[in-house]
N, C-alpha and C. Protein backbone atom coordinates (compact mmCIF):
# COMPACT_ATOMS: atom_id res chain seq x y z
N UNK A 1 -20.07 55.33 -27.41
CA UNK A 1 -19.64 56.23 -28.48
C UNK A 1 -19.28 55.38 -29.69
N UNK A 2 -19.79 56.03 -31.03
CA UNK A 2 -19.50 54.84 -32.21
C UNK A 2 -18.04 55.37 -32.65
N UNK A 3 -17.94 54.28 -33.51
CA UNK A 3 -16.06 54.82 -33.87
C UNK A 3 -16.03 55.93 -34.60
N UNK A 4 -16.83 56.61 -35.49
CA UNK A 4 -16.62 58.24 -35.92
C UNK A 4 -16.88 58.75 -35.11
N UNK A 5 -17.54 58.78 -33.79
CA UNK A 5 -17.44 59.74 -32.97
C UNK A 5 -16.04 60.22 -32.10
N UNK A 6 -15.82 58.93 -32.08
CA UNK A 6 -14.59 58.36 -31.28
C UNK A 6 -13.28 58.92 -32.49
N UNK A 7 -13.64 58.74 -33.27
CA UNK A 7 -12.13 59.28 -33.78
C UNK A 7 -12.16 60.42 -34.08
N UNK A 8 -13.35 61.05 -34.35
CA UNK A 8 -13.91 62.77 -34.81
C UNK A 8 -13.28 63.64 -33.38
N UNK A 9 -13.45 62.76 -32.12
CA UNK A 9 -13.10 63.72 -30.64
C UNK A 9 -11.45 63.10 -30.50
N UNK A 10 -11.35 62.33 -31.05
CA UNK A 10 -9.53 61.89 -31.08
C UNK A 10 -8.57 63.17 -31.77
N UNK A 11 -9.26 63.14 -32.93
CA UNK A 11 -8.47 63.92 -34.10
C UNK A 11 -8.76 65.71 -33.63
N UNK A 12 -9.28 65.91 -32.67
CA UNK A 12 -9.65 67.48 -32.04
C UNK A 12 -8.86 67.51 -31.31
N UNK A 13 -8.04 66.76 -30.72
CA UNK A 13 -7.23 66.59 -29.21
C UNK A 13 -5.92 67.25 -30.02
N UNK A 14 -4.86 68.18 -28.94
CA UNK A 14 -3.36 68.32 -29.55
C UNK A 14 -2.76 67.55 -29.92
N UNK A 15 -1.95 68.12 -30.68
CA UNK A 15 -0.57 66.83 -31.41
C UNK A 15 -0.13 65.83 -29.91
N UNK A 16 0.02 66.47 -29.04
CA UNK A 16 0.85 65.84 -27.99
C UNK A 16 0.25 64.38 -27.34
N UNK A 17 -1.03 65.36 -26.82
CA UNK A 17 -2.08 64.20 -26.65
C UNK A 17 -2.53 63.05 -27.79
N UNK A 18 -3.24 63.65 -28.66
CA UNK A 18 -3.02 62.50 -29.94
C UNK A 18 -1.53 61.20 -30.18
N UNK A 19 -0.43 62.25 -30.11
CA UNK A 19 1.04 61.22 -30.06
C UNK A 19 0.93 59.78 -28.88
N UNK A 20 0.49 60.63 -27.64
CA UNK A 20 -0.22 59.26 -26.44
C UNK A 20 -0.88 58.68 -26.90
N UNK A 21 -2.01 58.64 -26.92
CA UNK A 21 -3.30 58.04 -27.51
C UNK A 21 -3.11 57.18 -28.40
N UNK A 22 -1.95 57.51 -29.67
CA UNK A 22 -1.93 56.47 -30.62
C UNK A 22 -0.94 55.78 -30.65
N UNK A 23 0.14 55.97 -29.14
CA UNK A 23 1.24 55.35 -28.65
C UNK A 23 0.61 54.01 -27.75
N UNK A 24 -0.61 54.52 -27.27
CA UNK A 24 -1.09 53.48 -26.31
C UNK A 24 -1.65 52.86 -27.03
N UNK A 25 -2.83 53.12 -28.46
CA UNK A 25 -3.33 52.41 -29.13
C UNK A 25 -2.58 50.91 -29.66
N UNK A 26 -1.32 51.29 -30.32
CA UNK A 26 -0.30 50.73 -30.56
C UNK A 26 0.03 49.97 -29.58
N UNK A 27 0.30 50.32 -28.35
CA UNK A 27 1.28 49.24 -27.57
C UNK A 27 0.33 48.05 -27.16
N UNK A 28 -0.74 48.37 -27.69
CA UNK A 28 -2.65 47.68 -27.13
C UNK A 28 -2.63 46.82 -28.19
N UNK A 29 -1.80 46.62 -29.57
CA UNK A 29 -2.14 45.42 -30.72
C UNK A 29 -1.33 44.69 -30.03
N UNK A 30 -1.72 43.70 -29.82
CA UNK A 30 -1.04 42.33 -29.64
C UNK A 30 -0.03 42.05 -31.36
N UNK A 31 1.60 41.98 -30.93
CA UNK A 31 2.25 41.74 -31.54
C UNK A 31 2.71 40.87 -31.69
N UNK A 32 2.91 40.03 -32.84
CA UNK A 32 3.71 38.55 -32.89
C UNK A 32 5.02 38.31 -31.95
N UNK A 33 5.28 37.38 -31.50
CA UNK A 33 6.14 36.98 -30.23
C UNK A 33 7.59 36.66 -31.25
N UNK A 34 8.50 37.04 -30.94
CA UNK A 34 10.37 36.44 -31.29
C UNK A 34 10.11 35.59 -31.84
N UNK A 35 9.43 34.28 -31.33
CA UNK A 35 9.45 32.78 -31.59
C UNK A 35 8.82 33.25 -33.15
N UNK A 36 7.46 33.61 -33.69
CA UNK A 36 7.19 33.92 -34.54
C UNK A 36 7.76 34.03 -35.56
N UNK A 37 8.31 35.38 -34.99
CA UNK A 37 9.37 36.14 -36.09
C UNK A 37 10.40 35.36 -36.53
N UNK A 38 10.98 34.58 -35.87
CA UNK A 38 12.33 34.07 -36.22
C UNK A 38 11.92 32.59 -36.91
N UNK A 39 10.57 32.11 -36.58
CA UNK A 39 10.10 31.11 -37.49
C UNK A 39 9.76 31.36 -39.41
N UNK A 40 9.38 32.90 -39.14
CA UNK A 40 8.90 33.64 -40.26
C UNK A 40 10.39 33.98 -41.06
N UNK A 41 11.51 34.00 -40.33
CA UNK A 41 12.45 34.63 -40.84
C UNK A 41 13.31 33.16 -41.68
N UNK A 42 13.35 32.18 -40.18
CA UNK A 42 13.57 30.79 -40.98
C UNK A 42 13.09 30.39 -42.10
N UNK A 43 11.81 30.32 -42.44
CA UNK A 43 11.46 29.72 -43.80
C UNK A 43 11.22 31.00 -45.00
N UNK A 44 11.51 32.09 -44.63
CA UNK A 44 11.96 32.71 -45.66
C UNK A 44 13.86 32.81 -46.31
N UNK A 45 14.88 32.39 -45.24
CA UNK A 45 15.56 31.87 -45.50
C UNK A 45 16.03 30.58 -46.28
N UNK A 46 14.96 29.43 -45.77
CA UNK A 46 15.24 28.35 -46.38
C UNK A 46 14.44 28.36 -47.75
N UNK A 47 13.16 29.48 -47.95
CA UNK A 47 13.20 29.25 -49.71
C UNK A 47 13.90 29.94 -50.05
N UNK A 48 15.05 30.97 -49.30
CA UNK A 48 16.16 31.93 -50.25
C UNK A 48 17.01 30.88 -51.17
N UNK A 49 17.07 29.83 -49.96
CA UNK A 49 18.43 28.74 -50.35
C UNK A 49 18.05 27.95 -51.15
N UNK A 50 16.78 27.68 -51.05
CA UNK A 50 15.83 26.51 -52.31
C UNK A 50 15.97 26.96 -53.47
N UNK A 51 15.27 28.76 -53.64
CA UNK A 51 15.54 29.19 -55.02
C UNK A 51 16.78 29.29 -55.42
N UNK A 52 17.58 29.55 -54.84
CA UNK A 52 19.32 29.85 -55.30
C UNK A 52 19.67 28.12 -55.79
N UNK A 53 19.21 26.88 -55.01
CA UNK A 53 19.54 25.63 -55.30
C UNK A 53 19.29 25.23 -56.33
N UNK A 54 17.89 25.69 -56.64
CA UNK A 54 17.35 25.37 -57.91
C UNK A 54 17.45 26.37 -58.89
N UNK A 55 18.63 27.04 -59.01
CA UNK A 55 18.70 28.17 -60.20
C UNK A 55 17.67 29.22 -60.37
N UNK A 56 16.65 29.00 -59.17
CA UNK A 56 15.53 30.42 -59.87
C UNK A 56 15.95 31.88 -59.45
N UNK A 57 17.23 32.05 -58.17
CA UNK A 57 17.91 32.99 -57.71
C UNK A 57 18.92 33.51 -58.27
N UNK A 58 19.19 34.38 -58.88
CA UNK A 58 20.82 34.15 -59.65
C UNK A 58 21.67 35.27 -58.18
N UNK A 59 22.97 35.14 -58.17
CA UNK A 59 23.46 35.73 -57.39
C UNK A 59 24.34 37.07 -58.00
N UNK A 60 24.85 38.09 -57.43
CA UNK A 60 25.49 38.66 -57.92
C UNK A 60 26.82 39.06 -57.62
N UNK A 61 27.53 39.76 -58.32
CA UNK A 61 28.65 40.48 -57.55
C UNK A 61 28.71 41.72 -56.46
N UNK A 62 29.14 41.86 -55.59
CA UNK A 62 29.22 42.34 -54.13
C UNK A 62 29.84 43.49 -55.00
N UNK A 63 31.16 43.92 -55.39
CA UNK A 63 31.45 44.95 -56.13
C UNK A 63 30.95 45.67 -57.26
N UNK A 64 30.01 44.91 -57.87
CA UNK A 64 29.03 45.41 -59.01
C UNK A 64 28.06 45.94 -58.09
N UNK A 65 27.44 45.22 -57.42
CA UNK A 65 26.10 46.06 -56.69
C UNK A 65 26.66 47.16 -55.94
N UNK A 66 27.17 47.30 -55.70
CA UNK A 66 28.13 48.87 -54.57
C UNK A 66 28.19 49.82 -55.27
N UNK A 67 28.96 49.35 -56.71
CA UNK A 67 29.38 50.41 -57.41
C UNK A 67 28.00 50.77 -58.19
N UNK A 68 26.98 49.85 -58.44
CA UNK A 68 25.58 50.08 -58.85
C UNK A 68 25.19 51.31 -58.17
N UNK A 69 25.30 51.10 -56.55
CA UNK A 69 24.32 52.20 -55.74
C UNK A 69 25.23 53.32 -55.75
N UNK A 70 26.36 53.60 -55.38
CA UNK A 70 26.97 54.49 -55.65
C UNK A 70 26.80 55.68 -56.74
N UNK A 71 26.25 55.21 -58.24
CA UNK A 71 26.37 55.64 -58.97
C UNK A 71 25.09 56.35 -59.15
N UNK A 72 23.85 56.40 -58.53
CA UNK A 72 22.62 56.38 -58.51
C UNK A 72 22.50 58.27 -57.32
């Protein structure tokens, strides 16, 4: 079966069945592992701290930004 066929007889199926189908599809992508993530999370941390080191970050006030969202 080619993939428009395949998704033309997917998308005919009930909500319920469809909800499976694209629950299993999903659990079927191979997802990046912890180790990954927390490598990905590390060096987006350490250029947080690079740009803030080197002035390209400016920081702000904790009570200005609150009262920012608040007001919104």
């Amino acid at each position: 079966m080619d993939d428009a066929k395949l998704l033309s007889a997917a998308l005919k199926l009930p909500v319920r069945k469809r909800e499976k189908v694209a629950e299993a599809l999903l659990a079927s992508i191979k997802s990046p592992s912890q180790r990954h993530i927390d490598q990905l999370w590390t060096q987006e941390a350490e250029a947080r701290i690079d740009g803030l080191l080197a002035g390209k970050i400016k920081t702000a006030d904790g009570e200005k930004v609150l009262q920012y969202k608040t007001r919104k």
